[in-house]
PDB file of N, CA and C in Angstrom:
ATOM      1  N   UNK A   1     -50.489 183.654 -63.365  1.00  0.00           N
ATOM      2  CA  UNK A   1     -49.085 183.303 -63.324  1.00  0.00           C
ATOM      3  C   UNK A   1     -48.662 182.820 -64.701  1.00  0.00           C
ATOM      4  N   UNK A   2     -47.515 183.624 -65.542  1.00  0.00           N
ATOM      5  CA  UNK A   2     -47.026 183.004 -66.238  1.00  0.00           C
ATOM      6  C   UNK A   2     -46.179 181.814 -65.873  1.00  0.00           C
ATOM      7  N   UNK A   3     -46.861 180.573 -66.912  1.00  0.00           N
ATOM      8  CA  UNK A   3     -46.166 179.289 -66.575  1.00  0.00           C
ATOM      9  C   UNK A   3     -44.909 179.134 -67.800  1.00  0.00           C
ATOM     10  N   UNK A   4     -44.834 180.047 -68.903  1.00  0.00           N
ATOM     11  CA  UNK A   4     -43.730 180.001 -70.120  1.00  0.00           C
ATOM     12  C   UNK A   4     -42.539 179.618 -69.956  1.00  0.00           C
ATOM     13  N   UNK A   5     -42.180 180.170 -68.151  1.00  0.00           N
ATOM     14  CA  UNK A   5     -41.025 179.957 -67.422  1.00  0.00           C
ATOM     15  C   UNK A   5     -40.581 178.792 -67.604  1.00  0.00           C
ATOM     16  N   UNK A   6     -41.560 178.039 -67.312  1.00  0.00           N
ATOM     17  CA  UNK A   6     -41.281 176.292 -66.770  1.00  0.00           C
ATOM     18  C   UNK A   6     -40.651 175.665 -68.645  1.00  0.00           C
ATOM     19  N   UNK A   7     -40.706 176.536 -69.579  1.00  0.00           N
ATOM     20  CA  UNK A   7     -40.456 176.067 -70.677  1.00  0.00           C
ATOM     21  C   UNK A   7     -38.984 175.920 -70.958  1.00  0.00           C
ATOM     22  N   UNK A   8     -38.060 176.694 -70.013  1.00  0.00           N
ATOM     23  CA  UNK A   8     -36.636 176.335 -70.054  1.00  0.00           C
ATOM     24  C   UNK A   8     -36.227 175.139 -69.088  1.00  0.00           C
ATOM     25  N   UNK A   9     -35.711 174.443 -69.799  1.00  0.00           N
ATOM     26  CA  UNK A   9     -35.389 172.875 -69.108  1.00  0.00           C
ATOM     27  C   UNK A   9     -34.685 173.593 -67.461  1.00  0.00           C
ATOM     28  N   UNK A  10     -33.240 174.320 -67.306  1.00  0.00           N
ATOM     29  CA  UNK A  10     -32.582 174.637 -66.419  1.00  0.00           C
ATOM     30  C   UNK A  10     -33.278 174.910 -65.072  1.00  0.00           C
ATOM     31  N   UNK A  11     -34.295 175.736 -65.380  1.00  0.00           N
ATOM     32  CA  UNK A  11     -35.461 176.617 -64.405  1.00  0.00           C
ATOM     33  C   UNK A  11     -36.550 175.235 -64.186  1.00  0.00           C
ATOM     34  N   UNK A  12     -36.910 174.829 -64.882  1.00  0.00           N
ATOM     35  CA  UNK A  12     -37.568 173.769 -63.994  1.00  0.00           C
ATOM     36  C   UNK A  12     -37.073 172.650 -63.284  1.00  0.00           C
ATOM     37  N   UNK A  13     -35.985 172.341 -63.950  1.00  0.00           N
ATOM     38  CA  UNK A  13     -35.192 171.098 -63.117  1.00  0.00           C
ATOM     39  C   UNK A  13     -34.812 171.807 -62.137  1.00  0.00           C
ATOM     40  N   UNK A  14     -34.277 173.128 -61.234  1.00  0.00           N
ATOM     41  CA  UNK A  14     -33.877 173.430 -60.082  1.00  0.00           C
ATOM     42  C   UNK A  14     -35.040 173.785 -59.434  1.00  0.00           C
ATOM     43  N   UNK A  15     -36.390 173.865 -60.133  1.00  0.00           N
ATOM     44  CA  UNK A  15     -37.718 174.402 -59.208  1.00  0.00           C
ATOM     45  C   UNK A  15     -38.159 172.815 -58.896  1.00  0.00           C
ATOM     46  N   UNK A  16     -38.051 171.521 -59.437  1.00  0.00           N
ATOM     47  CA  UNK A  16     -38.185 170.376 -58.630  1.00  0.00           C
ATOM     48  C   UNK A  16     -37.633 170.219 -58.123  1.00  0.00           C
ATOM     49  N   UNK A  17     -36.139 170.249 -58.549  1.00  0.00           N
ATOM     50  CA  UNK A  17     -34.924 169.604 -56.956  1.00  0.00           C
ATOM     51  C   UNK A  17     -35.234 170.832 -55.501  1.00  0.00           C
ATOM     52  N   UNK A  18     -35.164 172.115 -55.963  1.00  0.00           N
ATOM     53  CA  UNK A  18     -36.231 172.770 -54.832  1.00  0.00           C
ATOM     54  C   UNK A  18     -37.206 172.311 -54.003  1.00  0.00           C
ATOM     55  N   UNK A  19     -37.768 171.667 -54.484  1.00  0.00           N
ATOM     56  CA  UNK A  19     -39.315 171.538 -54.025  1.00  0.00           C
ATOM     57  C   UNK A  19     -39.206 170.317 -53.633  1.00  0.00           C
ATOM     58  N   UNK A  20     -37.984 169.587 -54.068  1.00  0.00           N
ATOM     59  CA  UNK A  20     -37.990 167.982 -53.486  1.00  0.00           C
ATOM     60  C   UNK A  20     -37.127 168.022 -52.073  1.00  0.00           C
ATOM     61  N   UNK A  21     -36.043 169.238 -51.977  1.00  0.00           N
ATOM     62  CA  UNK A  21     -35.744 169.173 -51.109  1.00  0.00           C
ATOM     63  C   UNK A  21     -36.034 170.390 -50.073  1.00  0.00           C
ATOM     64  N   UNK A  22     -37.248 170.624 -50.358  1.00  0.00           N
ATOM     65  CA  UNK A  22     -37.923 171.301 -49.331  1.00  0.00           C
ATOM     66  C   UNK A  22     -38.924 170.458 -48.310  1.00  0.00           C
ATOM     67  N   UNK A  23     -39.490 169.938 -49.768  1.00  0.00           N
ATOM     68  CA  UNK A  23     -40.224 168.400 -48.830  1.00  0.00           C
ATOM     69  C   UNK A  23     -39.695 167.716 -48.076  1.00  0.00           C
ATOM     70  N   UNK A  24     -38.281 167.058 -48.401  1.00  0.00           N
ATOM     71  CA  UNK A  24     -37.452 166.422 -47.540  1.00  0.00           C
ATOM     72  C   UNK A  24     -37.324 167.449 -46.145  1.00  0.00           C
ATOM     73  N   UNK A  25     -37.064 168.428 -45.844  1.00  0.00           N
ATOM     74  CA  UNK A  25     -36.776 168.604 -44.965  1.00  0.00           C
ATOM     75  C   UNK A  25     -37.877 168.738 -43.786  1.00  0.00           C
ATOM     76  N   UNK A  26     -38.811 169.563 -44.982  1.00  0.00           N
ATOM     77  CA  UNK A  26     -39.652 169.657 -43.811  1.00  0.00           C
ATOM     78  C   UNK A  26     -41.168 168.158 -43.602  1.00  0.00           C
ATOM     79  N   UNK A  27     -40.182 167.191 -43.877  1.00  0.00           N
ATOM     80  CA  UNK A  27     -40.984 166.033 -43.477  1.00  0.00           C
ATOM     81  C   UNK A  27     -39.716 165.458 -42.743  1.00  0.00           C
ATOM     82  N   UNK A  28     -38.610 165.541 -42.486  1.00  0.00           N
ATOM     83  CA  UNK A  28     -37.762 165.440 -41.132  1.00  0.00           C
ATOM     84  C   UNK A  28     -38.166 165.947 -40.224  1.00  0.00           C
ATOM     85  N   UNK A  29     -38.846 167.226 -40.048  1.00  0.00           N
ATOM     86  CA  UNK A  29     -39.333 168.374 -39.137  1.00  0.00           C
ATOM     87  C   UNK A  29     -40.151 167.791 -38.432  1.00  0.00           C
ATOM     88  N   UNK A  30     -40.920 166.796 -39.353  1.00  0.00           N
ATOM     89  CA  UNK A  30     -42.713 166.418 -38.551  1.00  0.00           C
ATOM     90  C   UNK A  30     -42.017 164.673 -38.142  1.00  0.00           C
ATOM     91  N   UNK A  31     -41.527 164.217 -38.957  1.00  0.00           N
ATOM     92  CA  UNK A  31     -41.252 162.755 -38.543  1.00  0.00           C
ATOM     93  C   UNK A  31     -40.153 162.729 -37.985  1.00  0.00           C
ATOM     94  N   UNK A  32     -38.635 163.558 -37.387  1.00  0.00           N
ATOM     95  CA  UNK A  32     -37.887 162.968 -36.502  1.00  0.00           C
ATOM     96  C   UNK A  32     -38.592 162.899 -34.895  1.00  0.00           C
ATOM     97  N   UNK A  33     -38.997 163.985 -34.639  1.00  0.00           N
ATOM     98  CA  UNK A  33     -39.769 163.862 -33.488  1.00  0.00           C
ATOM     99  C   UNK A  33     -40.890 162.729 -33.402  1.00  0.00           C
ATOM    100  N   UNK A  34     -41.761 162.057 -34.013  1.00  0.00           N
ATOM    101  CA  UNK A  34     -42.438 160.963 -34.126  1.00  0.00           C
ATOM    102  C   UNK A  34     -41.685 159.462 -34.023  1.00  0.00           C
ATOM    103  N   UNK A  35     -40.329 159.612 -34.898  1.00  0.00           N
ATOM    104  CA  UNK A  35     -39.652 158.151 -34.824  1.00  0.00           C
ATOM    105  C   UNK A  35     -38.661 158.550 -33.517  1.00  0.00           C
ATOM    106  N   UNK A  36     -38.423 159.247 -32.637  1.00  0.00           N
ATOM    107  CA  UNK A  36     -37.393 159.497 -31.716  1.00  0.00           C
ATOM    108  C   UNK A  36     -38.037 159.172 -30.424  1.00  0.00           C
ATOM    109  N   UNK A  37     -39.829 159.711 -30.877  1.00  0.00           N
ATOM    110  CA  UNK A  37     -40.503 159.117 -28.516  1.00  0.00           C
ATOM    111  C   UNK A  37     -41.086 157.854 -29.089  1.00  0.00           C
ATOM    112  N   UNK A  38     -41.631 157.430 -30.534  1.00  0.00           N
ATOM    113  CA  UNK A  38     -42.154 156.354 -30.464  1.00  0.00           C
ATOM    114  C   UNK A  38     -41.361 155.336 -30.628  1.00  0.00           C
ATOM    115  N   UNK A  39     -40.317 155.181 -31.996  1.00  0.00           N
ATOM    116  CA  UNK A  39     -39.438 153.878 -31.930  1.00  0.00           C
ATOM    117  C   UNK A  39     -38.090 154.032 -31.066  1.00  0.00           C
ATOM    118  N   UNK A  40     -37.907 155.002 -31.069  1.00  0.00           N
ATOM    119  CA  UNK A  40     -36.605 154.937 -29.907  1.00  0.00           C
ATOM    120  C   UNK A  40     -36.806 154.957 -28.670  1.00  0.00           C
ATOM    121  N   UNK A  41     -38.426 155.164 -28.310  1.00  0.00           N
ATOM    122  CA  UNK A  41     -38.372 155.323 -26.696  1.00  0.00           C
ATOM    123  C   UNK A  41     -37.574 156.671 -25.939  1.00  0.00           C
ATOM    124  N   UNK A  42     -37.606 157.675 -26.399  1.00  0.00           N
ATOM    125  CA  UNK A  42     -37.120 158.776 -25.803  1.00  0.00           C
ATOM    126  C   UNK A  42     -38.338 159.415 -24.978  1.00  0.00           C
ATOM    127  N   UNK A  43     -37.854 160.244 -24.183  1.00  0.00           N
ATOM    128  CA  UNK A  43     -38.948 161.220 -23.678  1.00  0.00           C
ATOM    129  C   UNK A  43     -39.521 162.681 -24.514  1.00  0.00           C
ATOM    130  N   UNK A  44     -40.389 163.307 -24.093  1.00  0.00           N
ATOM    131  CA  UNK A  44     -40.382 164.245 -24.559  1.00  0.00           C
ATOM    132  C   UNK A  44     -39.532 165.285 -24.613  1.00  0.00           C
ATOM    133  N   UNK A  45     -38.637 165.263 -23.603  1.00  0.00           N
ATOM    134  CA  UNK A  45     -37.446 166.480 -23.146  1.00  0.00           C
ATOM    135  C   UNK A  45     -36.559 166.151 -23.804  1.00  0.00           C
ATOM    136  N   UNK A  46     -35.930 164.620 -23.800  1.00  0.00           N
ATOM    137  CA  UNK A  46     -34.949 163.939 -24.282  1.00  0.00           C
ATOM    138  C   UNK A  46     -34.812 164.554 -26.176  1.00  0.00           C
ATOM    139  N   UNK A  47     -36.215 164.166 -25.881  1.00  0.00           N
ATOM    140  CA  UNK A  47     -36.247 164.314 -27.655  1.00  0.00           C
ATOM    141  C   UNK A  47     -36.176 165.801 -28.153  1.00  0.00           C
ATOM    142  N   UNK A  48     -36.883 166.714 -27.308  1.00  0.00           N
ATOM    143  CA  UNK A  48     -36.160 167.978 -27.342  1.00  0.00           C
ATOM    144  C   UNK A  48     -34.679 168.884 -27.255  1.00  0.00           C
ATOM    145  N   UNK A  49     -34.280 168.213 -26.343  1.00  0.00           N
ATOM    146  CA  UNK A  49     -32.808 168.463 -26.002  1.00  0.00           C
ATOM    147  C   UNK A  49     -32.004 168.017 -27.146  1.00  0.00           C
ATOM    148  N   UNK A  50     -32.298 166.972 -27.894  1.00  0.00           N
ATOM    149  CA  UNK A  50     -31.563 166.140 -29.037  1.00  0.00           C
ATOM    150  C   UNK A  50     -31.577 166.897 -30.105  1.00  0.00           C
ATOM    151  N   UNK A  51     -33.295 167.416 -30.522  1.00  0.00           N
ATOM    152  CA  UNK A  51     -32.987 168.173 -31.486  1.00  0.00           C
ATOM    153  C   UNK A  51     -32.605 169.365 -31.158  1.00  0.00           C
ATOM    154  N   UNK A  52     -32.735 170.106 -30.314  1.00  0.00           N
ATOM    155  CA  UNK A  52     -31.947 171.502 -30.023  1.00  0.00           C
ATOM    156  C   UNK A  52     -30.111 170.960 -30.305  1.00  0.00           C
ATOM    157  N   UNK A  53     -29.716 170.511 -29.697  1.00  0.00           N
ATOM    158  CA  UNK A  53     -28.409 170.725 -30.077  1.00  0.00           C
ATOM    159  C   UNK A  53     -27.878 170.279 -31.765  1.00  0.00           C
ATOM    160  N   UNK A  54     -28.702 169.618 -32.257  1.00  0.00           N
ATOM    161  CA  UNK A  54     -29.102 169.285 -33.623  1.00  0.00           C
ATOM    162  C   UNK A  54     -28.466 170.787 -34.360  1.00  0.00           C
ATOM    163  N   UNK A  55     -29.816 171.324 -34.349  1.00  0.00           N
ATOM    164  CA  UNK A  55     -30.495 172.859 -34.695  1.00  0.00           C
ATOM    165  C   UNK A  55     -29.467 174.053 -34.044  1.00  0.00           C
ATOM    166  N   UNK A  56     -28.823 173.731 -33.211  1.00  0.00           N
ATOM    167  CA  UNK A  56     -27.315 174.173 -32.415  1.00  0.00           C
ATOM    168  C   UNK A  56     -26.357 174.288 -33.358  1.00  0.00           C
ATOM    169  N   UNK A  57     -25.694 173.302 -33.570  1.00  0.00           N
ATOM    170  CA  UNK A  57     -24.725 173.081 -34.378  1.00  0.00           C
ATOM    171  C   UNK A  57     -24.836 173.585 -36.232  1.00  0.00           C
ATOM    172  N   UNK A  58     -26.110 173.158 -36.177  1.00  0.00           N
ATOM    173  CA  UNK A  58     -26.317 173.909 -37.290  1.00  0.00           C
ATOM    174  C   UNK A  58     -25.870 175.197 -38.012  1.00  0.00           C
ATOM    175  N   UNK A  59     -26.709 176.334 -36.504  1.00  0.00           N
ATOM    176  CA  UNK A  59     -26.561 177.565 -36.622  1.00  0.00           C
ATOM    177  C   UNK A  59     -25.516 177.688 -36.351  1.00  0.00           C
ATOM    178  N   UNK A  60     -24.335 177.048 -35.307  1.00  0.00           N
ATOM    179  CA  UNK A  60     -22.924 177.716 -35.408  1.00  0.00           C
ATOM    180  C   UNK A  60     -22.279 177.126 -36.277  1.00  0.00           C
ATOM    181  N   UNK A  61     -22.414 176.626 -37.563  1.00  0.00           N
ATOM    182  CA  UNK A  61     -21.623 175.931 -38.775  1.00  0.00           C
ATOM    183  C   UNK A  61     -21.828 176.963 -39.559  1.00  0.00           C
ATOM    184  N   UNK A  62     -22.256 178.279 -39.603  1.00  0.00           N
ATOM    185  CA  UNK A  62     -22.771 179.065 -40.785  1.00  0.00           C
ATOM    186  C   UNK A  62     -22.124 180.114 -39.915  1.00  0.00           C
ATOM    187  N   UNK A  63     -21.407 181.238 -41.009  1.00  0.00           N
ATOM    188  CA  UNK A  63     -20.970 182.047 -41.479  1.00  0.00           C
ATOM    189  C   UNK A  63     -22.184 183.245 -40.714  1.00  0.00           C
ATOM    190  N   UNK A  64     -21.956 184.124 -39.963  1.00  0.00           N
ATOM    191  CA  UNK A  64     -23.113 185.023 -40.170  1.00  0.00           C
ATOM    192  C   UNK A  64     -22.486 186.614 -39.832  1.00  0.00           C
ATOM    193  N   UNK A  65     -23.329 187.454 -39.745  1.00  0.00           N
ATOM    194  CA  UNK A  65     -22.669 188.581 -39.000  1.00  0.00           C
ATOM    195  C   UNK A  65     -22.181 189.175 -40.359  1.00  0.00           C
ATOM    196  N   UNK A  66     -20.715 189.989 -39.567  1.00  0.00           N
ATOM    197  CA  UNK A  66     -19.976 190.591 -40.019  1.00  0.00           C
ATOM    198  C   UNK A  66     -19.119 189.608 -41.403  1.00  0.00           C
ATOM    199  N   UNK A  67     -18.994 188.393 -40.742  1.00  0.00           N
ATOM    200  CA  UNK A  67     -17.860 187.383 -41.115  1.00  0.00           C
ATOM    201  C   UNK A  67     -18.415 186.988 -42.465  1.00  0.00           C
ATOM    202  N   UNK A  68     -19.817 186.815 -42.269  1.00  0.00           N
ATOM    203  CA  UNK A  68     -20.403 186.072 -43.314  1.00  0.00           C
ATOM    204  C   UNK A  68     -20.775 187.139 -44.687  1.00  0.00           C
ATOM    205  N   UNK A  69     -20.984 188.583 -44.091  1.00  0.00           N
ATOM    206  CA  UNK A  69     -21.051 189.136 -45.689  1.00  0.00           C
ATOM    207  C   UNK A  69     -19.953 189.605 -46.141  1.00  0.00           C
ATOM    208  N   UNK A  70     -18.327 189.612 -45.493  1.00  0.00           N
ATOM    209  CA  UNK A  70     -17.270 189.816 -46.224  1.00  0.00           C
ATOM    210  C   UNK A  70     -16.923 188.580 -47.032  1.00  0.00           C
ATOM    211  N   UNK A  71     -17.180 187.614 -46.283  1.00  0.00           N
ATOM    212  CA  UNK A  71     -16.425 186.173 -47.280  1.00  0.00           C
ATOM    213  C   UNK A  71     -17.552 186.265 -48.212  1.00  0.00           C
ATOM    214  N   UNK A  72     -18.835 185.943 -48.353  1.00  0.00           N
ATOM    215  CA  UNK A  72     -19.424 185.663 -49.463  1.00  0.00           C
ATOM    216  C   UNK A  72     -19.884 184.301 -49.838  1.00  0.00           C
ATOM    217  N   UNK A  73     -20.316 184.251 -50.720  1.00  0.00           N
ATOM    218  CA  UNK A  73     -20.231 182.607 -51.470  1.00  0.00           C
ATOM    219  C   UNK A  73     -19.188 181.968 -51.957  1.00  0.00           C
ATOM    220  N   UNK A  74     -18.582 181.277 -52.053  1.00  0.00           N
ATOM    221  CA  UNK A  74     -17.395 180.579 -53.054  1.00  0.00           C
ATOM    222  C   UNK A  74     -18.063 179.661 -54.222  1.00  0.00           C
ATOM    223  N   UNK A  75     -17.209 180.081 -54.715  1.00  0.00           N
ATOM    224  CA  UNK A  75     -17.737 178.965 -56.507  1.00  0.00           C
ATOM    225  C   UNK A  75     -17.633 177.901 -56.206  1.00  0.00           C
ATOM    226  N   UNK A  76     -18.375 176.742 -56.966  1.00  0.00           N
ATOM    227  CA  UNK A  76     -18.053 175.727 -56.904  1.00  0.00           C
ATOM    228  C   UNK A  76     -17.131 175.105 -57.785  1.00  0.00           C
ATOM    229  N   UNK A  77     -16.072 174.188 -57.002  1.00  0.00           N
ATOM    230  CA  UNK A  77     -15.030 173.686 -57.972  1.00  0.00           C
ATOM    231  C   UNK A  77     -15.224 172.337 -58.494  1.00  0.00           C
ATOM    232  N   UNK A  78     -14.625 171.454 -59.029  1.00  0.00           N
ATOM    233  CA  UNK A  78     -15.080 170.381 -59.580  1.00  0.00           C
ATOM    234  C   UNK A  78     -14.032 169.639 -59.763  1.00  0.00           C
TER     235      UNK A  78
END
């Protein structure tokens, strides 16, 4: 693997914030279910049902289909 890449500041600062917020998420993945039956006292279903509609809402907040490859991305404004 060329590592030369990592020599432009731009490309590595978005391959850590990447990687930091990949970690973040997928250590929500393993620890909401752990802090939801142990410190909240939920059940196992409970705690299922919670995150499904979670993971619900998610997927219907996004653009997909037809809809989603005519609109596109939008720029960001500032």
């Amino acid at each position: 693997m060329d590592l030369r890449t990592l020599k432009h500041r731009n490309f590595t600062v978005s391959l850590v914030l990447m990687s930091a917020g990949f970690m973040a998420f997928l250590g929500s993945m393993i620890l909401l279910p752990l802090y939801l039956q142990d410190l909240r006292g939920l059940s196992e279903p409970a705690d299922r049902s919670a995150r499904h509609a979670r993971w619900s809402g998610d997927g219907s907040a996004r653009p997909a289909g037809r809809q989603g490859s005519t609109t596109g991305s939008a720029p960001v404004r500032s």
